[in-house]
Protein backbone atom coordinates (compact mmCIF):
# COMPACT_ATOMS: atom_id res chain seq x y z
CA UNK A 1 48.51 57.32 -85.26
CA UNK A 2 48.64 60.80 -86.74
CA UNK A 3 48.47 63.35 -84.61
CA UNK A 4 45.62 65.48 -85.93
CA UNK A 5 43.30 62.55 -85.92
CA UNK A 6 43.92 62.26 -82.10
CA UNK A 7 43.17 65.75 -81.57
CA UNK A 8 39.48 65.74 -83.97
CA UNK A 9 38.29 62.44 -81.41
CA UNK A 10 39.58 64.50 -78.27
CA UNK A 11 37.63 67.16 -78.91
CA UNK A 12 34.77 65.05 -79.77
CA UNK A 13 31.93 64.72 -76.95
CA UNK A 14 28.34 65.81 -75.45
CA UNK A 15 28.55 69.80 -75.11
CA UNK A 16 26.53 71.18 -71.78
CA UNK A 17 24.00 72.14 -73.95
CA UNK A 18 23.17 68.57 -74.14
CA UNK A 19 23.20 67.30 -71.09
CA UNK A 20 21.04 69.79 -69.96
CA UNK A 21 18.71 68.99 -72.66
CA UNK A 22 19.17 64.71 -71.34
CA UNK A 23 18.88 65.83 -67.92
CA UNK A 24 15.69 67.95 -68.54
CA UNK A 25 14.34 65.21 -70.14
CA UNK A 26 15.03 62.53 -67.31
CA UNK A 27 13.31 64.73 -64.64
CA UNK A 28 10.17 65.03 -67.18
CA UNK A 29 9.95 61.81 -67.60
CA UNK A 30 9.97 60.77 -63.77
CA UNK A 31 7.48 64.17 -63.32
CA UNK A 32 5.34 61.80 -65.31
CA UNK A 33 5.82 58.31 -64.37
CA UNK A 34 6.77 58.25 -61.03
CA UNK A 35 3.06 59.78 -59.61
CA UNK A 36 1.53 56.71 -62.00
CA UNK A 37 3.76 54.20 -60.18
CA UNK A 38 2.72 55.18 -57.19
CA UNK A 39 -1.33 55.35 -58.04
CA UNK A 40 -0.85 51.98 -59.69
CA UNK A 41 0.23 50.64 -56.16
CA UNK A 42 -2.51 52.00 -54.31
CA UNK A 43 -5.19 50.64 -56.91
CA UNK A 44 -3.51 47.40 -56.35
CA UNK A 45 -3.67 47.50 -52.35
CA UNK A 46 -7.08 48.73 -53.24
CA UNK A 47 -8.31 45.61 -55.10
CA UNK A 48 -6.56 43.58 -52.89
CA UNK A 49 -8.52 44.83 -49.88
CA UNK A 50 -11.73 44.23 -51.91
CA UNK A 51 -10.72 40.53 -52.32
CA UNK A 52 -10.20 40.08 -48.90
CA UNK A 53 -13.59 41.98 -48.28
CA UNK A 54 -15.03 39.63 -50.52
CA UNK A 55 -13.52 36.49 -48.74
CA UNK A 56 -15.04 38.07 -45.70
CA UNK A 57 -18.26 37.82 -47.22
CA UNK A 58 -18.24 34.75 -48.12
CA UNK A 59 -17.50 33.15 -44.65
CA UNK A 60 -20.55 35.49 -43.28
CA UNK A 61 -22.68 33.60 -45.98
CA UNK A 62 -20.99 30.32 -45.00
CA UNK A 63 -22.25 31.27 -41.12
CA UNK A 64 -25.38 32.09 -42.17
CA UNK A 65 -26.45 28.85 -43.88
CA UNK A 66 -25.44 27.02 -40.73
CA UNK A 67 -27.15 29.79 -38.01
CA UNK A 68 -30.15 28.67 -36.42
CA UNK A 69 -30.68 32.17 -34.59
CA UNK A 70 -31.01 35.03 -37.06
CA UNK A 71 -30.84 37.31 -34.11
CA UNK A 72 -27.62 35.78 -32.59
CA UNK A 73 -26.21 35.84 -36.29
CA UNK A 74 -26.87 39.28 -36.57
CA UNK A 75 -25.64 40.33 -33.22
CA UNK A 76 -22.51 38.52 -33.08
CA UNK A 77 -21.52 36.81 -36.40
CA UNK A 78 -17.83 37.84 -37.31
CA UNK A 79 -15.69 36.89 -40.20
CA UNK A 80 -13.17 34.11 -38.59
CA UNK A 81 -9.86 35.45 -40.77
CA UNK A 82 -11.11 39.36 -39.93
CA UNK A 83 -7.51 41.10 -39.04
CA UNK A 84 -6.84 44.65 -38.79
CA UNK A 85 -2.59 43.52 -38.72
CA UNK A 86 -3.43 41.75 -42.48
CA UNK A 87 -5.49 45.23 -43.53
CA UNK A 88 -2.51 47.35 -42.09
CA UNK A 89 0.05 46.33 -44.84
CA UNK A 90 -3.01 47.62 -47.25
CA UNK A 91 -3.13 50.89 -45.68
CA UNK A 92 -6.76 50.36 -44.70
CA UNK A 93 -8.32 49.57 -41.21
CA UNK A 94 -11.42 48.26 -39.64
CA UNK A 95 -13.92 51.57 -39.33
CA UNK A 96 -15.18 51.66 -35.67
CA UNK A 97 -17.00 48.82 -34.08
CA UNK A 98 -18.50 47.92 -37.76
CA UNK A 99 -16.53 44.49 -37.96
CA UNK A 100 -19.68 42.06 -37.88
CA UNK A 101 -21.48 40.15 -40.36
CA UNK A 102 -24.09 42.55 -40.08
CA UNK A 103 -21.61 45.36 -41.21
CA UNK A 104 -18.34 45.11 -42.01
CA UNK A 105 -16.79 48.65 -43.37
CA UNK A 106 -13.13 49.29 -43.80
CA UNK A 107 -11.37 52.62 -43.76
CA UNK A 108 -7.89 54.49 -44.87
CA UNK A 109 -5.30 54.54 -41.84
CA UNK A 110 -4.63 58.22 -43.39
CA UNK A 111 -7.77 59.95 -42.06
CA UNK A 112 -5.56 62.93 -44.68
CA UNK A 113 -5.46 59.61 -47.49
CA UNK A 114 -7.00 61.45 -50.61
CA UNK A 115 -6.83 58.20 -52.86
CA UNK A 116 -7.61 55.40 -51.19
CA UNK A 117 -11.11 55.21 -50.67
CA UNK A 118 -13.56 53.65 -47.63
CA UNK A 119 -15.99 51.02 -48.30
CA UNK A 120 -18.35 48.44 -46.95
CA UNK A 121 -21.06 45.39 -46.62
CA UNK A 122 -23.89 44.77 -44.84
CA UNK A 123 -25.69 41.46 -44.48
CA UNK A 124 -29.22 41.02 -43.77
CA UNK A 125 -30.79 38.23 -41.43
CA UNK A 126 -32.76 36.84 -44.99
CA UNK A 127 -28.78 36.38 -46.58
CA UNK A 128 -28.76 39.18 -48.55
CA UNK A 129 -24.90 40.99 -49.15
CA UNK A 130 -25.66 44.88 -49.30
CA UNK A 131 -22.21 46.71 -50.70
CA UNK A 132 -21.63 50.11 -50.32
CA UNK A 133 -18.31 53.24 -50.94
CA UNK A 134 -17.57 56.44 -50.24
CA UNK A 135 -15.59 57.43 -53.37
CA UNK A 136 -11.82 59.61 -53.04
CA UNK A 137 -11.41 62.37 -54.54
CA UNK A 138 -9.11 60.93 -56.68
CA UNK A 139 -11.39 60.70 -60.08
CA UNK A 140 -9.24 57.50 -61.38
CA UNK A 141 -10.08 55.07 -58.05
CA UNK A 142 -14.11 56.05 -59.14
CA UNK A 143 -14.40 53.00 -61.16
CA UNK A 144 -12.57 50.54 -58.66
CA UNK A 145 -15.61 51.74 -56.50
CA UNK A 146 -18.41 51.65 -58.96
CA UNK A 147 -16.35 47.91 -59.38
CA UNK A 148 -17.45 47.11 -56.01
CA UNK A 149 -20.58 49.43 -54.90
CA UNK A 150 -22.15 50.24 -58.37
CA UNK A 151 -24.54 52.79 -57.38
CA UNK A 152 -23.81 52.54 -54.35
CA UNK A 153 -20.69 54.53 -54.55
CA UNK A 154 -21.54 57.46 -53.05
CA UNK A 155 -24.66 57.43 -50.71
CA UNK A 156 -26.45 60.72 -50.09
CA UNK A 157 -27.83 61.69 -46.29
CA UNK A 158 -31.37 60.14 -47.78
CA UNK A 159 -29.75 56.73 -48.75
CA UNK A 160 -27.52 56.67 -45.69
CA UNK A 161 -30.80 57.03 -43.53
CA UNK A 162 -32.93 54.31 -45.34
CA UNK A 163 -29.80 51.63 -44.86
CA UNK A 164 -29.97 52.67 -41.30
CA UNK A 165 -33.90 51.62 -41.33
CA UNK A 166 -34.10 48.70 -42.79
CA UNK A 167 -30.71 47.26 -40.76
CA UNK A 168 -32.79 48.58 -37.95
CA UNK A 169 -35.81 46.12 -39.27
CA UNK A 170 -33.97 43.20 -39.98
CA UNK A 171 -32.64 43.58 -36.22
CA UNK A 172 -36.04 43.22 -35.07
CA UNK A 173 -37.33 40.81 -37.53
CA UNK A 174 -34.44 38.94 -36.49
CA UNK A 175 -35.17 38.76 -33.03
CA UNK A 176 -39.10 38.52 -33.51
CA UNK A 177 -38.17 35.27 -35.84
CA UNK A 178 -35.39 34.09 -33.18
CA UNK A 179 -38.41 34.18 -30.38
CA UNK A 180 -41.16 32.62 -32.44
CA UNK A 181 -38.67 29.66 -32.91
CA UNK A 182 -37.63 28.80 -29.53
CA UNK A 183 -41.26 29.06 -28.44
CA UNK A 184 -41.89 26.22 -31.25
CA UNK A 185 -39.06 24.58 -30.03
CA UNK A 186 -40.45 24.33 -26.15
CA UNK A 187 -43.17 22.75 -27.80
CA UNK A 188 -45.64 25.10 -26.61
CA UNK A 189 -49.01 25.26 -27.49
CA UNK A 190 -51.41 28.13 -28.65
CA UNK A 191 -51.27 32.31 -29.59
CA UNK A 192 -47.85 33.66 -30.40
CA UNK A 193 -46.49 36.95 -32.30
CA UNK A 194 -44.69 36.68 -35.46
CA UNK A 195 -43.44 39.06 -37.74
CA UNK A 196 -45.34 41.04 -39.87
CA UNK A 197 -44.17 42.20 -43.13
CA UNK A 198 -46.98 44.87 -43.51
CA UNK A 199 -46.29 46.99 -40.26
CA UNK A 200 -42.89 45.93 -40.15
CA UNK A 201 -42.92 44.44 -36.35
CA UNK A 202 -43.49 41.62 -34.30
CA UNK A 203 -47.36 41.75 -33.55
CA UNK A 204 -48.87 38.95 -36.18
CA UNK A 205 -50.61 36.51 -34.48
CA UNK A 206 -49.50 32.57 -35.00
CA UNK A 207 -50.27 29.52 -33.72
CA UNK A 208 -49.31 25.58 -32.76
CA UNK A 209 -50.16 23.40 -30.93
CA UNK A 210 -47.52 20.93 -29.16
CA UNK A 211 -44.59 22.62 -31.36
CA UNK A 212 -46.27 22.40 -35.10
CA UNK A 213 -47.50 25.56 -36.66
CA UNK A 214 -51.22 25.64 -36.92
CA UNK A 215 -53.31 28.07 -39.03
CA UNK A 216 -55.53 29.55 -36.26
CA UNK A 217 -56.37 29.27 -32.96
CA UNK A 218 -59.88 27.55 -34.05
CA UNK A 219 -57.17 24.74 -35.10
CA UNK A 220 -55.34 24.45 -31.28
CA UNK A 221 -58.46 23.89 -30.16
CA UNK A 222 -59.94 21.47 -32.34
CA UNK A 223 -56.11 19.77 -32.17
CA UNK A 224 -56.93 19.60 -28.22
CA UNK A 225 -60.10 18.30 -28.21
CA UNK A 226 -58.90 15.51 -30.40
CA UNK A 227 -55.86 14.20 -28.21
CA UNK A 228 -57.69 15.28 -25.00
CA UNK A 229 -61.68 15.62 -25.33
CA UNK A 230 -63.99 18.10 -24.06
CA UNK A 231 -62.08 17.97 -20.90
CA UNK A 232 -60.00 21.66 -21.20
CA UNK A 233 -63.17 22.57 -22.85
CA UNK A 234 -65.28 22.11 -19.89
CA UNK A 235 -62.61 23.47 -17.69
CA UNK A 236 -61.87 26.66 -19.85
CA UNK A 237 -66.05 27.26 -19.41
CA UNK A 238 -65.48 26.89 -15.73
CA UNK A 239 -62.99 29.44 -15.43
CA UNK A 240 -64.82 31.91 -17.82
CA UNK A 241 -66.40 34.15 -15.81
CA UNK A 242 -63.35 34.78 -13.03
CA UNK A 243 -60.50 37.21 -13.14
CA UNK A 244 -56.95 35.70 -13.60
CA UNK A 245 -55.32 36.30 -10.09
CA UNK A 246 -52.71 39.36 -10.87
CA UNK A 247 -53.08 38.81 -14.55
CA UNK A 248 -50.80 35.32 -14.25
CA UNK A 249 -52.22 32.55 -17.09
CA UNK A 250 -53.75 29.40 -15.79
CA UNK A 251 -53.85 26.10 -17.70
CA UNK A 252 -54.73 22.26 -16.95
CA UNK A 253 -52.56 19.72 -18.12
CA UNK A 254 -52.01 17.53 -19.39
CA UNK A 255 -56.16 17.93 -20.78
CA UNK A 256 -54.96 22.13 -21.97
CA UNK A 257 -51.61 20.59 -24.12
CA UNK A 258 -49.76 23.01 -21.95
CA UNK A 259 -52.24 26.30 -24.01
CA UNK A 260 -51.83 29.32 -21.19
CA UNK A 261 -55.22 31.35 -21.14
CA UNK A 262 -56.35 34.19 -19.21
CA UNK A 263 -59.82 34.98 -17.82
CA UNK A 264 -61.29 38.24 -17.56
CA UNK A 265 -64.94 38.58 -16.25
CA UNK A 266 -66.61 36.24 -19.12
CA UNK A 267 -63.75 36.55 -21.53
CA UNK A 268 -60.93 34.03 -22.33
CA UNK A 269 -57.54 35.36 -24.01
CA UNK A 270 -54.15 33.42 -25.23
CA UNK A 271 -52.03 36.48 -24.53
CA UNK A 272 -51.17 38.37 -21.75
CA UNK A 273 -51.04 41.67 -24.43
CA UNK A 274 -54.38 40.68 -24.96
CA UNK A 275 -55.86 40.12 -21.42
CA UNK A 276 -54.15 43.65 -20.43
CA UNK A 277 -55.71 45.29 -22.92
CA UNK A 278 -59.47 44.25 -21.58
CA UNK A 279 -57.76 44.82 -18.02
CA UNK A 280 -57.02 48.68 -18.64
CA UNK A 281 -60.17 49.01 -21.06
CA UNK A 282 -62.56 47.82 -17.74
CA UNK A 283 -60.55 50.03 -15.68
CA UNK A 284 -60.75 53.16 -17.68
CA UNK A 285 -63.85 52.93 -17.65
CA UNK A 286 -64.25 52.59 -14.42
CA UNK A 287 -62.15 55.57 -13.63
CA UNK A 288 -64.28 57.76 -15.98
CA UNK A 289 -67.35 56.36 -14.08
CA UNK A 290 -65.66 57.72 -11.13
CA UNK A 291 -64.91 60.89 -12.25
CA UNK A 292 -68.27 61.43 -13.34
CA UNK A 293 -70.40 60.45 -10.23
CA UNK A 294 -67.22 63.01 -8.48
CA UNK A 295 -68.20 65.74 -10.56
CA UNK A 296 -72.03 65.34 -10.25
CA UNK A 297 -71.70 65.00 -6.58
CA UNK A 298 -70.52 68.21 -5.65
CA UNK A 299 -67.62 66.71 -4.58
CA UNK A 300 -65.22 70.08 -3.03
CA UNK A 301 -61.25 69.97 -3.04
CA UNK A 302 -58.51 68.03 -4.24
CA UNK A 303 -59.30 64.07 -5.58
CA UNK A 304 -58.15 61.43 -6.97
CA UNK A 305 -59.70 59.14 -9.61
CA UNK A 306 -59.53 56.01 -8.91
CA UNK A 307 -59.39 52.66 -9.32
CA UNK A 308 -55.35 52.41 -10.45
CA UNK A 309 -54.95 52.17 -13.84
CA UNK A 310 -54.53 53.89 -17.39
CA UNK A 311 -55.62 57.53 -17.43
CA UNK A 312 -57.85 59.21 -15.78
CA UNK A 313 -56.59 56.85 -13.39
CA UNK A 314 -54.54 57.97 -10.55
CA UNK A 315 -54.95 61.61 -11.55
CA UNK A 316 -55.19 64.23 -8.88
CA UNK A 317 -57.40 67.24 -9.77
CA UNK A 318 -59.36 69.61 -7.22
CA UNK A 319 -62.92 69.93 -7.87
CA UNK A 320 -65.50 73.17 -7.25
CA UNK A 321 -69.05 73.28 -8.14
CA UNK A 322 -69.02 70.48 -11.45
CA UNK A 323 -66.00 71.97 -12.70
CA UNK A 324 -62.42 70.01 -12.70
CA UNK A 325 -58.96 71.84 -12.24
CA UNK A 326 -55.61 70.96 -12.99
CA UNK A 327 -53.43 72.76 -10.39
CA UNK A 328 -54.51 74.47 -6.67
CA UNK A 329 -53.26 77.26 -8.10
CA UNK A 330 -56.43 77.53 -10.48
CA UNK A 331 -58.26 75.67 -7.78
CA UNK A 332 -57.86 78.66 -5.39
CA UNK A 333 -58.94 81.22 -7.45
CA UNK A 334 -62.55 79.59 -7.60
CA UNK A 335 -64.91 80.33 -4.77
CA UNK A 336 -64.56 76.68 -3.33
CA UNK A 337 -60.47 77.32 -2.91
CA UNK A 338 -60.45 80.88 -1.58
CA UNK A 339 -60.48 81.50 2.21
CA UNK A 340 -62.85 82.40 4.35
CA UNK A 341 -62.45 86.17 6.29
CA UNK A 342 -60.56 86.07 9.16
CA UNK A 343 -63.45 86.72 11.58
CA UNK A 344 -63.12 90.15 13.89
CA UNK A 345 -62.72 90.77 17.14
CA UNK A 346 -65.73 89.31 19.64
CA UNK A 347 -68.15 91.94 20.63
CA UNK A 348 -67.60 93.60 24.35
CA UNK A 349 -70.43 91.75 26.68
CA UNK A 350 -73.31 94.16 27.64
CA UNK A 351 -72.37 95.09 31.29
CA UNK A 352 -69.35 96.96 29.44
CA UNK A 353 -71.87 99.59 27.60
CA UNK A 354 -71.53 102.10 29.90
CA UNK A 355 -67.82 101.73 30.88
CA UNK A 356 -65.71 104.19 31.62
CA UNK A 357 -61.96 103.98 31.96
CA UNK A 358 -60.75 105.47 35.36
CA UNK A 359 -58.81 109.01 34.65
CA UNK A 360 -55.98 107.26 35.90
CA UNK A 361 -55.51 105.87 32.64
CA UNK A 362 -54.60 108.77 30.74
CA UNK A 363 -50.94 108.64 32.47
CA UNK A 364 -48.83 107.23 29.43
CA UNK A 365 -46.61 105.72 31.99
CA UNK A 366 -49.66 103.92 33.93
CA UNK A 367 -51.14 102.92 30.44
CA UNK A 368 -47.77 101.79 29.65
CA UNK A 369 -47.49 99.52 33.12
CA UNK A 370 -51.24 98.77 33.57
CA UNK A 371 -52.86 98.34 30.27
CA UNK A 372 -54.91 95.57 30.88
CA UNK A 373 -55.98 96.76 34.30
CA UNK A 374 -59.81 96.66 35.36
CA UNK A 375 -60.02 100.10 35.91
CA UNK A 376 -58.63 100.96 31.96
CA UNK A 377 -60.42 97.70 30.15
CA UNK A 378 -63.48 96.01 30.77
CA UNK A 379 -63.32 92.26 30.72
């Protein structure tokens, strides 16, 4: 080969300048993709944490259809596969004690994560799936919440306060459903509470007689006087006009169908709520009685309305002249709570008029020794 061709492809190469320039380039290009990598794994363990939410879901549904106890289900109902070792390798973690059916809400191990993003559901004890986020502040994971919350990505202090309400009310309705059913499923008979959607809490009134739902307590009745006759009828009349002893329910069986009632001075009730009620009522006004005739006696001093029961019941108050005071503080400054005077000295007896203490008397050291002597005092 000639020579001077050797030399031109030995001298023939990338200059500095060059690499630089490749180099330059390289790092740019990882500037850029490298950060993208990286957010395209944590949108992955992102969606993969919603699908396992989702699954979660799904066997909380699954529960629910088979749940005969709302309030049990909504107590203690837990997803069966529920694993905060399976969330780990997503970078996410069970938040708090939320990990039942109820309310299930996952969090970021990083409490410092700024991408991954915290999110939730919340059942209801009617079957309902509730989803809810708390968006990063990473703009680009916004839709993978809107994916799962909609606009419920991002609650604000008002929305965060209603959720707590009504999870709050479906607690209750829960447990107010949960009680009407066992008490059906005694096979009890007559007045129960059930819940009402218009207040929001367990106070309707229901009925059944022998375990089946009736519409009214008009139907119990008639129910009972068809399987038994006029015979609880007769008895019920009997009772009517005593006082249930302590407020405890009386029935006869098997005549009654097993129907408590309570008797109140010519009333009959199906509820204790109910027989209380007239209890305190007669008692109140008993008390006020009380206080009256106290009052318009002339009654003096501290008292105490009686019989027991709601207010004025049991209050102590100090009475003067008609008037009523709270405290024996005010009760002292009235003319009934101040004290008398401390009476004076008794008057000397008449023989003493014309006493004279002996001169003897004067001596200071005599006085001193002999004060009460005959010759200084008369006595």
């Amino acid at each position: 080969m000639d020579i001077s061709k050797r030399n031109k492809y030995k001298n023939e190469g990338f200059t500095l300048m060059e690499l630089v320039v490749v180099v330059a380039g390289l790092a740019i290009l990882s500037s850029l993709s490298i950060p993208n990598i990286l957010g395209r794994i944590k949108l992955n363990r992102v969606e993969e944490a919603k699908a396992l939410m989702n699954s979660y879901a799904l066997d909380c549904l699954g529960k629910y259809r088979i749940s005969t106890d709302p309030a049990d289900f909504i107590e203690n109902a837990t997803p069966d596969e529920l694993d905060n070792l399976r969330l780990s390798t997503l970078q996410y973690q069970i938040d708090g004690d939320k990990n039942k059916c109820s309310h299930l809400a996952i969090k970021p191990l990083n409490d410092e994560e700024k991408d991954l993003f915290a999110f939730d559901f919340r059942m209801s004890s009617d079957g309902r799936i509730l989803k809810t986020g708390i968006p990063s502040d990473n703009s680009k994971f916004l839709n993978s919440c809107r994916s799962w919350a909609g606009k419920n990505c991002g609650l604000s202090d008002e929305q965060v306060a209603q959720f707590a309400r009504e999870a709050a009310i479906a607690k209750a309705k829960a447990e107010c459903d949960s009680g009407y059913s066992a008490w059906l499923s005694e096979g009890n008979s007559g007045e129960f509470q059930g819940w009402n959607s218009i207040n929001e809490d367990c106070t309707r009134p229901v009925f059944a007689f022998e375990g089946q739902p009736v519409n009214s307590l008009e139907a119990v009745n008639q129910a009972l006087e068809a399987k038994y006759g006029r015979l609880c009828l007769d008895w019920r009349e009997s009772k009517k006009n005593s006082i249930s002893p302590n407020g405890n329910p009386q029935t006869k069986n098997p005549e009654c169908g097993g129907v408590q009632y309570w008797f109140h001075s010519g009333n009959i009730f199906t509820t204790q709520a109910m027989w209380d009620a007239h209890d305190n009522l007669l008692k109140q006004q008993a008390c006020i009685k009380n206080r009256t005739d106290a009052l318009d006696g002339g009654v003096k001093g501290k008292y105490t309305y009686t019989p027991a029961g709601p207010p004025p019941c049991g209050q102590v108050v100090w009475l003067c002249n008609g008037e009523e005071y709270g405290s024996l503080e005010a009760y002292e400054s009235t003319s009934c709570g101040t004290p008398p005077p401390q009476p004076g000295p008794p008057p000397p007896p008449a023989y003493c008029a014309n006493f004279r203490p002996h001169s003897i008397c004067g001596n200071e050291a005599w006085r001193r020794r002999y004060k009460d002597h005959p010759l200084c005092v008369c006595s």
